[in-house]
Protein backbone atom coordinates (compact mmCIF):
# COMPACT_ATOMS: atom_id res chain seq x y z
CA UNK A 1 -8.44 -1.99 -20.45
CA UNK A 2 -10.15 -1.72 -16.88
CA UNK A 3 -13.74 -2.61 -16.70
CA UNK A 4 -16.43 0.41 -15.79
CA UNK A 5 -16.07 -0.29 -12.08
CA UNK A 6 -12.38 0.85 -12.47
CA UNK A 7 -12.24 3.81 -14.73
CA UNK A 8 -9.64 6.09 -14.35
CA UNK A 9 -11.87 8.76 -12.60
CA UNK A 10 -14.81 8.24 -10.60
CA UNK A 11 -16.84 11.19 -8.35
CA UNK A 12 -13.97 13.24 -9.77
CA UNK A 13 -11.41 11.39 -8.17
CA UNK A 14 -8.42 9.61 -10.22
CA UNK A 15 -8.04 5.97 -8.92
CA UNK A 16 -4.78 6.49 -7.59
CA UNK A 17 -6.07 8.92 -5.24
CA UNK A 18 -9.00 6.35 -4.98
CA UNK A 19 -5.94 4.04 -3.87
CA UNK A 20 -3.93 6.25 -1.03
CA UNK A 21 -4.93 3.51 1.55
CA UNK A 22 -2.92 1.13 -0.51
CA UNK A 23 0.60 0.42 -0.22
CA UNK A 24 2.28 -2.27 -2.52
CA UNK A 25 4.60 -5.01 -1.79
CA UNK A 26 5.86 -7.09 -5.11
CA UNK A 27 8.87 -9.08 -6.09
CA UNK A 28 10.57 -12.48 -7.18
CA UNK A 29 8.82 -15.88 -5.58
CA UNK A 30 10.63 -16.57 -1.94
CA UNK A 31 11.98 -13.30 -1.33
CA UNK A 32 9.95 -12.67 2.17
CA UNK A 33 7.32 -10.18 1.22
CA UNK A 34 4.47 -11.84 3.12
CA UNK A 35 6.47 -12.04 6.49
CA UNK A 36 7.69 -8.05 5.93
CA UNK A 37 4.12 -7.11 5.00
CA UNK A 38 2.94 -9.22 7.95
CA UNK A 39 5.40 -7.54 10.61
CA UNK A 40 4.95 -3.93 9.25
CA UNK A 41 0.94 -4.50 9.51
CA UNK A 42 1.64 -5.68 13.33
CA UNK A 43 3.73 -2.66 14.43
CA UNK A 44 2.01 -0.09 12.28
CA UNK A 45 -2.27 -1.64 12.56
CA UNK A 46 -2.05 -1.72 9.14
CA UNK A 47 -4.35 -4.51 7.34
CA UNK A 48 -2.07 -6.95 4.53
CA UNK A 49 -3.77 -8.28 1.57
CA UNK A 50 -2.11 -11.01 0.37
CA UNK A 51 -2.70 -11.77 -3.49
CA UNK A 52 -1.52 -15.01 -3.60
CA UNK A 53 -4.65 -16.39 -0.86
CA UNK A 54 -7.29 -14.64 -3.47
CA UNK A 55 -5.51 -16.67 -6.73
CA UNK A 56 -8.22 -19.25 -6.31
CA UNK A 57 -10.90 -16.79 -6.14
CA UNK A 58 -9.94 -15.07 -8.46
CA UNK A 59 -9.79 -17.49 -11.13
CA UNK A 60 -13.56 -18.50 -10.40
CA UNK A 61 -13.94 -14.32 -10.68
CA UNK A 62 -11.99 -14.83 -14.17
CA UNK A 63 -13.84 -15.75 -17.65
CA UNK A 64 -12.43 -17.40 -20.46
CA UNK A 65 -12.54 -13.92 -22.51
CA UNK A 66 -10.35 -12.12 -20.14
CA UNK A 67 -8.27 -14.89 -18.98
CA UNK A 68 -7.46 -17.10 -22.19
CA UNK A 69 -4.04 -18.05 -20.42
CA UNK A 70 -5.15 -19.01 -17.39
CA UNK A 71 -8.18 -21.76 -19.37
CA UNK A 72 -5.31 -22.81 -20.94
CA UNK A 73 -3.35 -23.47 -17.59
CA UNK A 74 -6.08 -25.05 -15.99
CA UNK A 75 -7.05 -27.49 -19.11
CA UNK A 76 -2.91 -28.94 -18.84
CA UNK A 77 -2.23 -32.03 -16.49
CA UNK A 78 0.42 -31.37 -14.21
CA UNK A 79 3.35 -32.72 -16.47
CA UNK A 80 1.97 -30.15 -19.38
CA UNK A 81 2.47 -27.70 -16.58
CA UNK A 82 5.55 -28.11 -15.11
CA UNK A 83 7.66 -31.10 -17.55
CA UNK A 84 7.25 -30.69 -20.84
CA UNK A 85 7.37 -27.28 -21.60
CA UNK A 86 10.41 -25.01 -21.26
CA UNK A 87 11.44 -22.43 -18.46
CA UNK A 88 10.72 -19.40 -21.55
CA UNK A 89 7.33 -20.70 -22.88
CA UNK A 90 5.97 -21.33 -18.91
CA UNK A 91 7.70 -17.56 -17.90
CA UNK A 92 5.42 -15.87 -21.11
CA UNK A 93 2.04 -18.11 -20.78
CA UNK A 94 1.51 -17.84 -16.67
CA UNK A 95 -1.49 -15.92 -16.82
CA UNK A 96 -0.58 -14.26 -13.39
CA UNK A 97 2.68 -13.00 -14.87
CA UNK A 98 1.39 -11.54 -17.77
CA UNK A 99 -1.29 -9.33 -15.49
CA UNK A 100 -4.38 -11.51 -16.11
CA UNK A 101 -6.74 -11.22 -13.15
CA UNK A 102 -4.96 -7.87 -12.01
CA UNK A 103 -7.74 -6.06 -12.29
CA UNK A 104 -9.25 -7.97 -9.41
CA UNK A 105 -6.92 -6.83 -7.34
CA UNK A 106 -7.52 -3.17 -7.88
CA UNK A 107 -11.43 -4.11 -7.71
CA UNK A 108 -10.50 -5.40 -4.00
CA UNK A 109 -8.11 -3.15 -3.17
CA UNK A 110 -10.58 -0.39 -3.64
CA UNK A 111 -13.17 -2.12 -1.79
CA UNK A 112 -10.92 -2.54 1.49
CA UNK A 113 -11.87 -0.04 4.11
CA UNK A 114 -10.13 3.21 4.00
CA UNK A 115 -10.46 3.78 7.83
CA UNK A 116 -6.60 2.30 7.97
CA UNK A 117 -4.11 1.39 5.68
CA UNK A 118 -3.46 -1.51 3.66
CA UNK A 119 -0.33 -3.48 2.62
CA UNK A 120 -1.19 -5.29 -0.77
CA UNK A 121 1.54 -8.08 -1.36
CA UNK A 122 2.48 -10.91 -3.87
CA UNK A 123 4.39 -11.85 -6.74
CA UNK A 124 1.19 -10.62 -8.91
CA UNK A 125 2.13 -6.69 -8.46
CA UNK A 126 4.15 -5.99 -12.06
CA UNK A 127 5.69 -2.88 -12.04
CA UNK A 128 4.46 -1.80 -15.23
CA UNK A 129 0.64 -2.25 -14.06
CA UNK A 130 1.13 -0.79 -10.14
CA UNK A 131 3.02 2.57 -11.33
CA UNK A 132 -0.33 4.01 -13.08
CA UNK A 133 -2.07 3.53 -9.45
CA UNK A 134 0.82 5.01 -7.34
CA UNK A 135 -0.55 8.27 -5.57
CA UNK A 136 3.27 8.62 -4.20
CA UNK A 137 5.98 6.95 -5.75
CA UNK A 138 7.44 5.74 -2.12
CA UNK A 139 3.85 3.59 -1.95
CA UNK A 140 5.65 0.33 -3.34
CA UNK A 141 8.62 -1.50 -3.52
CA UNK A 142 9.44 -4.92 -4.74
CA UNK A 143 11.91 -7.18 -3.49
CA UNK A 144 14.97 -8.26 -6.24
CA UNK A 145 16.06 -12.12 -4.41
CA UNK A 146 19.48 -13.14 -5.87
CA UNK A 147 20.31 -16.77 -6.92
CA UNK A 148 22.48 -17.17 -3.98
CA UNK A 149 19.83 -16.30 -1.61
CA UNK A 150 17.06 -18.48 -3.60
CA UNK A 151 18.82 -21.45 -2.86
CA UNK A 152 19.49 -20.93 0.61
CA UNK A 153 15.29 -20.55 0.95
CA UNK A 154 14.80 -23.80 -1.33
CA UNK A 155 16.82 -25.57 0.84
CA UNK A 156 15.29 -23.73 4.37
CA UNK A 157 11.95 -25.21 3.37
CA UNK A 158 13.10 -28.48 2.11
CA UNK A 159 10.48 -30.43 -0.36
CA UNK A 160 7.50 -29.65 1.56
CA UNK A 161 6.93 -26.35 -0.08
CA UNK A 162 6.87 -27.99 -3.50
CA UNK A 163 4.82 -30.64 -2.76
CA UNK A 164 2.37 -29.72 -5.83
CA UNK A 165 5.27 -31.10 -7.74
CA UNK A 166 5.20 -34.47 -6.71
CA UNK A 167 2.12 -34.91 -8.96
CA UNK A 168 4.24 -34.96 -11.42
CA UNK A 169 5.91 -37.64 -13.35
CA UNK A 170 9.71 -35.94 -12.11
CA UNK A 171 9.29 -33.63 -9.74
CA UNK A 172 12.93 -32.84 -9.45
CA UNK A 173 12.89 -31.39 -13.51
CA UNK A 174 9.29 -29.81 -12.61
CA UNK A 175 11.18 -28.01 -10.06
CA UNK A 176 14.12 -27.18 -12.38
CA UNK A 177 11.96 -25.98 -14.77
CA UNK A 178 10.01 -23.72 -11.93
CA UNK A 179 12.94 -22.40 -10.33
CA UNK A 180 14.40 -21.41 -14.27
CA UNK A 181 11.16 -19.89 -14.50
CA UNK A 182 10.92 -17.76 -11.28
CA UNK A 183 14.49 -16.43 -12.07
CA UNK A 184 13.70 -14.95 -15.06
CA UNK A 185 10.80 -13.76 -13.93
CA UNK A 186 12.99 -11.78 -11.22
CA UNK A 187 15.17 -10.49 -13.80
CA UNK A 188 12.44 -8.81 -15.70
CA UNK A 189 11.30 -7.35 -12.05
CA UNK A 190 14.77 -5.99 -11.74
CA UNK A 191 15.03 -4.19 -15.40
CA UNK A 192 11.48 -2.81 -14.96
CA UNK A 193 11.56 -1.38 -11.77
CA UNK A 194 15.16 0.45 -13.17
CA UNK A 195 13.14 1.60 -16.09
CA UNK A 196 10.59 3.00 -15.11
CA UNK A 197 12.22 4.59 -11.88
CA UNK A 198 10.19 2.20 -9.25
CA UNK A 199 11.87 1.23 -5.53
CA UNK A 200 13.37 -2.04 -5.57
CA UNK A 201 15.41 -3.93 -2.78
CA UNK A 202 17.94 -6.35 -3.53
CA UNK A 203 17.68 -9.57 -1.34
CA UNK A 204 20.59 -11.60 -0.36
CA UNK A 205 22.05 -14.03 2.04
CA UNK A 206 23.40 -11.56 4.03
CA UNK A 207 20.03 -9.77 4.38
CA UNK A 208 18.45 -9.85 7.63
CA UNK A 209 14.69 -9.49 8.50
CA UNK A 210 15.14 -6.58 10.73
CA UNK A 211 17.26 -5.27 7.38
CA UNK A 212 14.55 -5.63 5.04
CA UNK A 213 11.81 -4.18 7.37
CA UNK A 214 13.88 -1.14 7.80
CA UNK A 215 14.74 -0.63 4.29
CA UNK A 216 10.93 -0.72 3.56
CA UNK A 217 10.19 1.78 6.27
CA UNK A 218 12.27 3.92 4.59
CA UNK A 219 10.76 3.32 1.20
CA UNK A 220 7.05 4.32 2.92
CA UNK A 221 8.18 6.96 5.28
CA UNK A 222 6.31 5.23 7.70
C-alpha cells in the first residue's frame, strides 16, 4: 500500500496523470538503459533519473517496518551476501527486486519538475508496479538482455565492475552466484512484461546503440 503522500488521487487528479512527465526505462542488469536514457535526454532536453544513484538514499529513507529485506541485507557480511546462499534464495530476498523502496521512487518522481520531461531508469522499475502509473502504455519499456549478449558486457568491463566482489572470500562463485541471479531475474522481466501486455526490447549481440535508441523512440513516439 502507498503511503498518504501517494494516494491514488490527489486535487482530483489520478497519479498516473500526476506522472505524464515521467517516462520509464527498466530491464535486466547490463542491458544499456542508463546510456539510452542518457542519449535520448541529450537530443530530446529531457532530464534522466537514474534509480540506481538514489539506492543509497533511499535505504537511509527506508525503515525496518517497510523494508524487512533490505535490514536483513544490510545485517549479512559480504560472503552471506553473495557465497553462501543460492542464485533462488538471493533472486526472492533482494529487497530491490521484490519492490521495497519503490515507493520512493514515485515520491521523487512526482516531485521532479513538470516544466520538461523525465526519463526514470534502473533495474528497480518491475513491470507489475510501473503499469498502475502508466498514463499511456507507450511511456515505458524495459530492455530483455540475452545470455549471449551478457557475457559479451561481463567481459567488455572486465573485473573492475565487480569489484564489490572481491570482498569476498571467492569472488569468482560470488559472481557466479550474481550473474545466476540477474538471469533469472531477466526471465521474470520477460514473462511479465508478455503478461501483462507491457513494451519490451530484446537485447543482443547484434544490437547496436543507434538500434536500441531507435527502437525506444518508437516505443515513446518521441
Amino acid at each position: 500500500m502507498l503511503p498518504n503522500s501517494l494516494e491514488n488521487t490527489r486535487d482530483g487528479a489520478t497519479l498516473p496523470e500526476r506522472l505524464q512527465h515521467v517516462y520509464w526505462i527498466g530491464g535486466g542488469s547490463g542491458a544499456g538503459k542508463s546510456t539510452i536514457a542518457r542519449r535520448l535526454a541529450a537530443e530530446q532536453g529531457l532530464r534522466v533519473y537514474a534509480t540506481d544513484d538514489v539506492m543509497t538514499d533511499h535505504a537511509q529513507r527506508s525503515s525496518s517496518e517497510d523494508s524487512p529485506l533490505l535490514n536483513r541485507f544490510m545485517a549479512m557480511d559480504m560472503d552471506e551476501r553473495w557465497i553462501n546462499r543460492s542464485p533462488e534464495t538471493m533472486l526472492e530476498t533482494f529487497h530491490w527486486f521484490q519492490g521495497e523502496g519503490f515507493n520512493l521512487i514515485i515520491e521523487d518522481s512526482l516531485h521532479l519538475s513538470h516544466d520538461s520531461h523525465v526519463i526514470v531508469e534502473g533495474f528497480r522499475l518491475l513491470p507489475h508496479l510501473v503499469k498502475p502509473l502508466l498514463f499511456e502504455p507507450n511511456r515505458a519499456v524495459w530492455f530483455i538482455p540475452t545470455p549471449d549478449f551478457r557475457q559479451a558486457v561481463l567481459e567488455n568491463r572486465g573485473g573492475a565492475a565487480w569489484g564489490f566482489l572481491a570482498k569476498t572470500t571467492d569472488p569468482e562463485r560470488a559472481l557466479r552466484n550474481l550473474l545466476e541471479r540477474d538471469r533469472m531475474f531477466t526471465d521474470i522481466l520477460r514473462e511479465e512484461t508478455a503478461r501483462l501486455g507491457l513494451h519490451s526490447i530484446e537485447v543482443d549481440t547484434t544490437t547496436t546503440e543507434d538500434d536500441l535508441v531507435q527502437q525506444v523512440r518508437n516505443v515513446f513516439r518521441l
